[in-house]
Protein backbone atom coordinates (compact mmCIF):
# COMPACT_ATOMS: atom_id res chain seq x y z
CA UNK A 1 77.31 112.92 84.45
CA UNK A 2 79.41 109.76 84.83
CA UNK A 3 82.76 109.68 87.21
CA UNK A 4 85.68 110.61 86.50
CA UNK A 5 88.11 107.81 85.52
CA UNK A 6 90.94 107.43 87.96
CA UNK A 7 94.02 106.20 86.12
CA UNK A 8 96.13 105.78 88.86
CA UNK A 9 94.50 102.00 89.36
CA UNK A 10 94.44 101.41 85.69
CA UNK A 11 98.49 102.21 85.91
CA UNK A 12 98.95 100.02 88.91
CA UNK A 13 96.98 97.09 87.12
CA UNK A 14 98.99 97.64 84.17
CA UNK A 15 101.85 97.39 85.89
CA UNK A 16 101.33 94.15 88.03
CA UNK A 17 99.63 92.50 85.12
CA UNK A 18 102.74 92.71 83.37
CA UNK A 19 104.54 91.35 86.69
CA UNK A 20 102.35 88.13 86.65
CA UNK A 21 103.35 87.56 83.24
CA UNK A 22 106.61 87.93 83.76
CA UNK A 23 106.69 85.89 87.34
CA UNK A 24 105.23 83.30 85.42
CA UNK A 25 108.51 83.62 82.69
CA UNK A 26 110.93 83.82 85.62
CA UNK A 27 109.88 80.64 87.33
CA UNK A 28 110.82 78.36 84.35
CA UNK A 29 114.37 78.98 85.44
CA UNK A 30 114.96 79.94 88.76
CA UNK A 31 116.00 76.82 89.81
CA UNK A 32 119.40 77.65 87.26
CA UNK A 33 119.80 81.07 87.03
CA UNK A 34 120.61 83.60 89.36
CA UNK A 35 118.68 86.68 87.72
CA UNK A 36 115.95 84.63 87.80
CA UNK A 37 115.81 83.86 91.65
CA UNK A 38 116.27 87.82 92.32
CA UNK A 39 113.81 89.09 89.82
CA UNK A 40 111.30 86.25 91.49
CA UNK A 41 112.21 87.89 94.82
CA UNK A 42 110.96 91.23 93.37
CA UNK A 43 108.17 90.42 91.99
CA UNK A 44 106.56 87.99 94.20
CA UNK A 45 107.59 90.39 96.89
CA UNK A 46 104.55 92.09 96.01
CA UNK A 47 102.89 91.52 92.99
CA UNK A 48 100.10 89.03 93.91
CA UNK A 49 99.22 90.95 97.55
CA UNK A 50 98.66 94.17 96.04
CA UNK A 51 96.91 92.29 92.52
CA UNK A 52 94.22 91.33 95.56
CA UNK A 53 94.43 93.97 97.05
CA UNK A 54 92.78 95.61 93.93
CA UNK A 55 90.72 93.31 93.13
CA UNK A 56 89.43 93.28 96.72
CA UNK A 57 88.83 97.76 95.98
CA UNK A 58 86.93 96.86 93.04
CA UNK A 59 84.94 93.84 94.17
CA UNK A 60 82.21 96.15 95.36
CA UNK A 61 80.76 95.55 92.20
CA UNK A 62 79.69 92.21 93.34
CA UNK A 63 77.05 93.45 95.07
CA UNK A 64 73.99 95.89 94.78
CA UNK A 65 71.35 96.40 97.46
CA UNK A 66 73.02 94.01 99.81
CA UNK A 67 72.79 91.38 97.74
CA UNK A 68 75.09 89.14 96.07
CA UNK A 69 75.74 89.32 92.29
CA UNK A 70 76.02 85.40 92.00
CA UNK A 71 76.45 85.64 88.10
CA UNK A 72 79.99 87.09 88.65
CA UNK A 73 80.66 84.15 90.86
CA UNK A 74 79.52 81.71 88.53
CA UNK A 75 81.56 83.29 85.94
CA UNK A 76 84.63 83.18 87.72
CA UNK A 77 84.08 79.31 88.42
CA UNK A 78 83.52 78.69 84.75
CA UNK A 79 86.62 80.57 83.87
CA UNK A 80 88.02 77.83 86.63
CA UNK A 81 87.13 75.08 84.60
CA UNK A 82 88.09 76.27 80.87
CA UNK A 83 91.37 77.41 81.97
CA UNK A 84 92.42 74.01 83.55
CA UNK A 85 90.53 72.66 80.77
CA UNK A 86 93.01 74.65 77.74
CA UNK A 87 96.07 73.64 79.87
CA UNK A 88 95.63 70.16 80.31
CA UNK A 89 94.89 69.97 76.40
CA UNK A 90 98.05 71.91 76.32
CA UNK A 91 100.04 69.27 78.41
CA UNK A 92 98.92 66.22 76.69
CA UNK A 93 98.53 67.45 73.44
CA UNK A 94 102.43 68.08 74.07
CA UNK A 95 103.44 64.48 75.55
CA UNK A 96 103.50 65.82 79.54
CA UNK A 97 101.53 63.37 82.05
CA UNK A 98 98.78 65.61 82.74
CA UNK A 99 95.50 64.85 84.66
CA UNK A 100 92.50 67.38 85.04
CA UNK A 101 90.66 67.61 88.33
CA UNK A 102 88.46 70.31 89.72
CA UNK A 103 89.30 69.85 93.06
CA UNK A 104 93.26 70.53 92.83
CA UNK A 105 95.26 73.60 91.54
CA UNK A 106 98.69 74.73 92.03
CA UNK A 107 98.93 76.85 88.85
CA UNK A 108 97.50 80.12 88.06
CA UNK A 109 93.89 78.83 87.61
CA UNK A 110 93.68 79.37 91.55
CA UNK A 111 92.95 83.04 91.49
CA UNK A 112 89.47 82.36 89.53
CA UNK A 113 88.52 79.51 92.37
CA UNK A 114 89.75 82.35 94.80
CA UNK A 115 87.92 85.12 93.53
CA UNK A 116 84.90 83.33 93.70
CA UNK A 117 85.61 82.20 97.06
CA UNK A 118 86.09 85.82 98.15
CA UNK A 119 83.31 87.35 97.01
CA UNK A 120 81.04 84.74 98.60
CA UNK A 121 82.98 84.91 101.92
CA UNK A 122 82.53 88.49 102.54
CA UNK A 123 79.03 88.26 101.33
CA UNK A 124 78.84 85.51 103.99
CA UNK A 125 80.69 87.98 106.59
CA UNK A 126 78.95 91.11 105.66
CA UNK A 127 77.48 91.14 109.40
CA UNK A 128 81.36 90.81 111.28
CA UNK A 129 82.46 94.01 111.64
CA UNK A 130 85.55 94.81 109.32
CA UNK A 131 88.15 95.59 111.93
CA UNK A 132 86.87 91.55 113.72
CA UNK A 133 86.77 89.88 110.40
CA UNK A 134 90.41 91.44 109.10
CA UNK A 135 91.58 90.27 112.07
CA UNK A 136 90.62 86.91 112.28
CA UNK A 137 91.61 85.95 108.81
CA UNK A 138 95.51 87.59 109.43
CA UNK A 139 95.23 84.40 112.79
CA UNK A 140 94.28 82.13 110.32
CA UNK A 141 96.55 82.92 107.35
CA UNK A 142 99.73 82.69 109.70
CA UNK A 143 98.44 79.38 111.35
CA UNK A 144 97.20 77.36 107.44
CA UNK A 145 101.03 77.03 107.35
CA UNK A 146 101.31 75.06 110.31
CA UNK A 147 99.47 72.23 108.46
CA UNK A 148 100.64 69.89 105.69
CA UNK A 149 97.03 68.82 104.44
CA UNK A 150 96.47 72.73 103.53
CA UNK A 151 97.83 73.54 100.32
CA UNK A 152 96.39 72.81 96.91
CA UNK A 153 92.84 71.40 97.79
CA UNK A 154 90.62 73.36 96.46
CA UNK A 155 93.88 76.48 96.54
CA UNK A 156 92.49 77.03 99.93
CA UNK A 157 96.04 77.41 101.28
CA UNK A 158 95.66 80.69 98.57
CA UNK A 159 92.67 81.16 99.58
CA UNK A 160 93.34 81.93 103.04
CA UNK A 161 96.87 83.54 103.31
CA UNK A 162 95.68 86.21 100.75
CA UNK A 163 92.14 86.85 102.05
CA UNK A 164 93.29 89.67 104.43
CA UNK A 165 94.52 91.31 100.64
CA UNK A 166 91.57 91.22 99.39
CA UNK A 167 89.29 92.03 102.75
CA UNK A 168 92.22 95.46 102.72
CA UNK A 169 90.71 96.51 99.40
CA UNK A 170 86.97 95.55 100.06
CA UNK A 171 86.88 98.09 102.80
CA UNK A 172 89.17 100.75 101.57
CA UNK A 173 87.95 103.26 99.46
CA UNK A 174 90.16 103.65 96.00
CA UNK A 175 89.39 107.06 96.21
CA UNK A 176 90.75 108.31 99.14
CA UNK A 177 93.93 105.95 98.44
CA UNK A 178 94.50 108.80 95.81
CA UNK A 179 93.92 111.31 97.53
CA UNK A 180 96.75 110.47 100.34
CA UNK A 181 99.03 108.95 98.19
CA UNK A 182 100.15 112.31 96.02
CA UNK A 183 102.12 114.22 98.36
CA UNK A 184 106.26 114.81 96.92
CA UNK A 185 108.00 113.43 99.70
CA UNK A 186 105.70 109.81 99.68
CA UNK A 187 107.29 109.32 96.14
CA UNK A 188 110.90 109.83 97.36
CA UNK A 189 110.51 107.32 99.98
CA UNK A 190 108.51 105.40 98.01
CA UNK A 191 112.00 105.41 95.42
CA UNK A 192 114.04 104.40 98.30
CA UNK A 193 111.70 101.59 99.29
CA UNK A 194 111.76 100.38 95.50
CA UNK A 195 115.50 100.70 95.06
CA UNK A 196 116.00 98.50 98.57
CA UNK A 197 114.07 96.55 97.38
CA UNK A 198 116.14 95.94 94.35
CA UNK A 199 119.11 95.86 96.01
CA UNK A 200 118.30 93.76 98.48
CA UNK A 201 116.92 90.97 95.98
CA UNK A 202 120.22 90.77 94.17
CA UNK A 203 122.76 91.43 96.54
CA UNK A 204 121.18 89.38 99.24
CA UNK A 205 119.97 87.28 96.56
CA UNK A 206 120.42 83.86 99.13
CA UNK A 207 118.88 84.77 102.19
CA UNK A 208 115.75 85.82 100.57
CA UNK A 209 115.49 83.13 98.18
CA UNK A 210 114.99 80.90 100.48
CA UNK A 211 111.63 81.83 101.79
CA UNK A 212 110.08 81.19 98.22
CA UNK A 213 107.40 79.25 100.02
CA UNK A 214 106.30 81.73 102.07
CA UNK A 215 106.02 84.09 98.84
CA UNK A 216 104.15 81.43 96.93
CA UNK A 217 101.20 81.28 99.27
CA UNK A 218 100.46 77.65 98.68
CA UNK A 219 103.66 76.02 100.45
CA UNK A 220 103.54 74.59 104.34
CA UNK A 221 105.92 75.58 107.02
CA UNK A 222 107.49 72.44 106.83
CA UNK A 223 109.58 73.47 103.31
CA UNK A 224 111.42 76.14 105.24
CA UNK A 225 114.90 75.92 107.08
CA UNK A 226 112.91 76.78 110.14
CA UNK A 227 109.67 76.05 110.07
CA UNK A 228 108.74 77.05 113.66
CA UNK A 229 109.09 80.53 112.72
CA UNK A 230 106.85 80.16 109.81
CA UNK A 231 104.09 82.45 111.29
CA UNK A 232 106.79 85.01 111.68
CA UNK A 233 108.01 84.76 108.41
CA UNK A 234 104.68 85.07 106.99
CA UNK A 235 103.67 88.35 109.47
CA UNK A 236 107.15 89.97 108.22
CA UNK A 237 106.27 89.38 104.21
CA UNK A 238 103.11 91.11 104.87
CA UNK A 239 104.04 93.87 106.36
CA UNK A 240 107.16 94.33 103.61
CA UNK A 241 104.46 93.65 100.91
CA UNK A 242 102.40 96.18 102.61
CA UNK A 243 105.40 98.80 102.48
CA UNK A 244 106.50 98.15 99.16
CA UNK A 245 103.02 98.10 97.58
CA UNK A 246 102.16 101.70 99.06
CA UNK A 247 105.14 102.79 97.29
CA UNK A 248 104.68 101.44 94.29
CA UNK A 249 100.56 103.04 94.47
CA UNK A 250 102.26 106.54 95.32
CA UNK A 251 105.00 106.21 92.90
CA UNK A 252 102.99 105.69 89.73
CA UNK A 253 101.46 108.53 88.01
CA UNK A 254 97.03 109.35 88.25
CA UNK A 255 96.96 110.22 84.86
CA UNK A 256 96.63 108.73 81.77
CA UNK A 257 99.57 107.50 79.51
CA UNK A 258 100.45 105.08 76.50
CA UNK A 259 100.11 102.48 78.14
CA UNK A 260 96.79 102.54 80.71
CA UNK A 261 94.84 100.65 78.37
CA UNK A 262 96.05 97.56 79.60
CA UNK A 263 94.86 98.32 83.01
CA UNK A 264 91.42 97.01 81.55
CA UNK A 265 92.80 94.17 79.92
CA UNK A 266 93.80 92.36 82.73
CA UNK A 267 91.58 89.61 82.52
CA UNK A 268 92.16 88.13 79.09
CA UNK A 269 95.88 88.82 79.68
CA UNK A 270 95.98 86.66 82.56
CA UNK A 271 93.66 83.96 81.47
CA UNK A 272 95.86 83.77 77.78
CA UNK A 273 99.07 84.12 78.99
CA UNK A 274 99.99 80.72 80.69
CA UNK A 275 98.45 78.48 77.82
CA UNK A 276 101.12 80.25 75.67
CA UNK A 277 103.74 80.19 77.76
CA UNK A 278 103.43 76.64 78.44
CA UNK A 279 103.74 76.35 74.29
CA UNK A 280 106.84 78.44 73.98
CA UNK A 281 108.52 76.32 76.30
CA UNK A 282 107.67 73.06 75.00
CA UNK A 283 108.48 74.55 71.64
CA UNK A 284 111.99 75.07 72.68
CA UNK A 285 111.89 79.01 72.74
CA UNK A 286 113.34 79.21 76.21
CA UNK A 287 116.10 76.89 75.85
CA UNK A 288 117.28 78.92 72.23
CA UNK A 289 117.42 82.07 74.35
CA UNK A 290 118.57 80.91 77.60
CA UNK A 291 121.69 78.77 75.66
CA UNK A 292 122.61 80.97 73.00
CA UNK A 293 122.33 84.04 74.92
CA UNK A 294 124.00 83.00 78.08
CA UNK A 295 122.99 83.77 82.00
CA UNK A 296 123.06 87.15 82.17
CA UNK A 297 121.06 88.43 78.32
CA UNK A 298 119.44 85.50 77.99
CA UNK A 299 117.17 86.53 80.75
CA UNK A 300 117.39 89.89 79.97
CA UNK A 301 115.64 88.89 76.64
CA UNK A 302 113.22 86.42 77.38
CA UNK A 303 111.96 88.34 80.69
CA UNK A 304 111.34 91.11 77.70
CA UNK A 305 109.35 88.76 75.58
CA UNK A 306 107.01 88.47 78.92
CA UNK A 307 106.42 92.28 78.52
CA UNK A 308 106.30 91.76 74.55
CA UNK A 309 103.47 89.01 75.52
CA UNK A 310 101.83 91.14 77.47
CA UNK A 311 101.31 93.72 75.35
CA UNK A 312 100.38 91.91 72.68
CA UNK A 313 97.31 90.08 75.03
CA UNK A 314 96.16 93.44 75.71
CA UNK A 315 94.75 94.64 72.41
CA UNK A 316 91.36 95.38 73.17
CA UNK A 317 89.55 93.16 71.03
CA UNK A 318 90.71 89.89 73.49
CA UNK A 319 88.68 92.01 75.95
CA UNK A 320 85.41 91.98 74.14
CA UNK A 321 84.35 87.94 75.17
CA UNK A 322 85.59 88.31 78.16
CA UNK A 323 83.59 91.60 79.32
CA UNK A 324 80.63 89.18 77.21
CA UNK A 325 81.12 86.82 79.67
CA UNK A 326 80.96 88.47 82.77
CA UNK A 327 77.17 90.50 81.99
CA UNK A 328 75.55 87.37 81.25
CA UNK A 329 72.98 86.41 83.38
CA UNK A 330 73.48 82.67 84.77
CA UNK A 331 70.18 83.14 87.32
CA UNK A 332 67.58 84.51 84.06
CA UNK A 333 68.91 81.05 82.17
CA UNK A 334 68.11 78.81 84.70
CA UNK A 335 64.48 79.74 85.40
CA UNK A 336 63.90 79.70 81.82
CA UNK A 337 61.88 76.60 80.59
């Protein structure tokens, strides 16, 4: 007899699926709109900490018998490539000075590089005990910022500041998260975390804003108003990330609804979703909303056509080459003759 499904992680990867789509939306105009800066406040508050986080729970799969599942790695890098690959045909094909490199990325290609990375890493560290390794890569991950010459090389400035994410996951088991995350009075703090949250990211809209590069990932020290403090600043988002991602885990429902079918549809959703958006706004669908609509709908509306994007990336058919992809078997290929 098989397991149970747990929905509660297919609800949560819904949910922060949807986020990166709409983070994505939100940064085309944050540098005009006010709506936009506070809904990128919200959402990079926590969305990409706790989207490692899971993939750190579930990266388990990587390995059997000790051993390292290199074909998933190899898939990941591949997925690398093509992606940079579709949006550099993207830029040029649309007049943008564009130029495609493998060993540079500051858009959302990283996470492939990174998940690849991971998964080697902790192969690599599989003899450091968790509590040592954990440790050691929260030192480094406050320090990277320190430097200028970390950042998009090879996204290990990514790489590193959300490794302790995705070491969280790797040791915790999904599980048990369930099992203490259930109790009444979790979800009404959990509510007032969220609505603080909220709150906070409109009506303090300024003083947050301003530590974008800390929220980013990929950003030295040196961009903030005091970068001293940058190690600080960095300690202080993950702990809030921390707080505001257990809410949002106790907060959603473990059961199954309309919509927890695009909890397994992450991957194509994520992979699609820039490509397109990168079309809509060269296409001018942006601009019509954001002008005709004015600053307060027009985001309103076009933050919805993330979720209508979304949704429409998740039918499960996009799933099929990518779930393809990931069971072939690199290693058998190579040996044959």
């Amino acid at each position: 007899m098989g397991k149970e499904r747990v929905y509660l992680w297919d609800n949560v990867k819904a949910l922060l699926i949807v986020c990166v789509v709409m983070g994505h939306f939100v940064t085309q105009y944050t540098g005009s709109n006010e709506i936009m800066q506070s809904m990128f406040c919200i959402i990079y508050s926590f969305h990409m900490p706790l989207f490692i986080f899971v993939s750190g729970l579930f990266a388990k799969s990587s390995y059997k018998d000790n051993k390292l599942k290199i074909n998933k790695v190899i898939t990941y890098l591949i997925l690398y490539v093509a992606l940079k690959l579709i949006i550099f045909i993207e830029r040029i094909s649309f007049g943008h000075n564009a130029t495609f490199t493998i060993w540079s990325e500051s858009g959302i290609p990283w996470y492939m590089l990174a998940m690849a990375a991971w998964i080697c890493m902790t192969y690599c560290f599989r003899f450091v005990k968790p509590t040592v390794l954990i440790s050691v890569s929260i030192i480094l991950a406050l320090v990277v910022g320190y430097s200028d010459k970390i950042g998009d090389v090879l996204c290990l400035s990514r790489i590193i500041v959300f490794y302790p994410m995705f070491l969280l996951g790797f040791y915790m088991d999904p599980n048990a998260i369930v099992e203490k995350t259930r109790a009444p009075w979790q979800k009404a703090v959990s509510v007032c975390i969220l609505v603080a949250l909220v709150l906070l990211s409109f009506f303090a809209r300024e003083a947050l804003y301003q530590f974008r590069p800390i929220l980013v990932a990929r950003n030295p020290y040196s961009q903030l108003a005091n970068p001293a403090l940058g190690a600080l600043y960095r300690a202080v988002w993950y702990v809030l990330s921390m707080c505001i991602s257990c809410a949002i885990v106790c907060i959603l429902p473990n059961k199954e609804n309309k919509l927890s079918y695009i909890g397994a549809s992450t991957l194509p959703i994520y992979f699609i979703h820039r490509p397109i958006l990168y079309i809509l706004m060269d296409v001018g669908f942006g601009a019509l909303i954001m002008t005709n609509l004015g600053p307060v709908y027009g985001p309103i509306v076009f933050l919805l056509s993330a979720v209508v994007l979304a949704l429409v990336l998740s039918v499960p058919i996009l799933n099929k080459p990518f779930n393809a992809l990931m069971k072939v078997k690199y290693t058998k290929l190579l040996k044959e003759d």
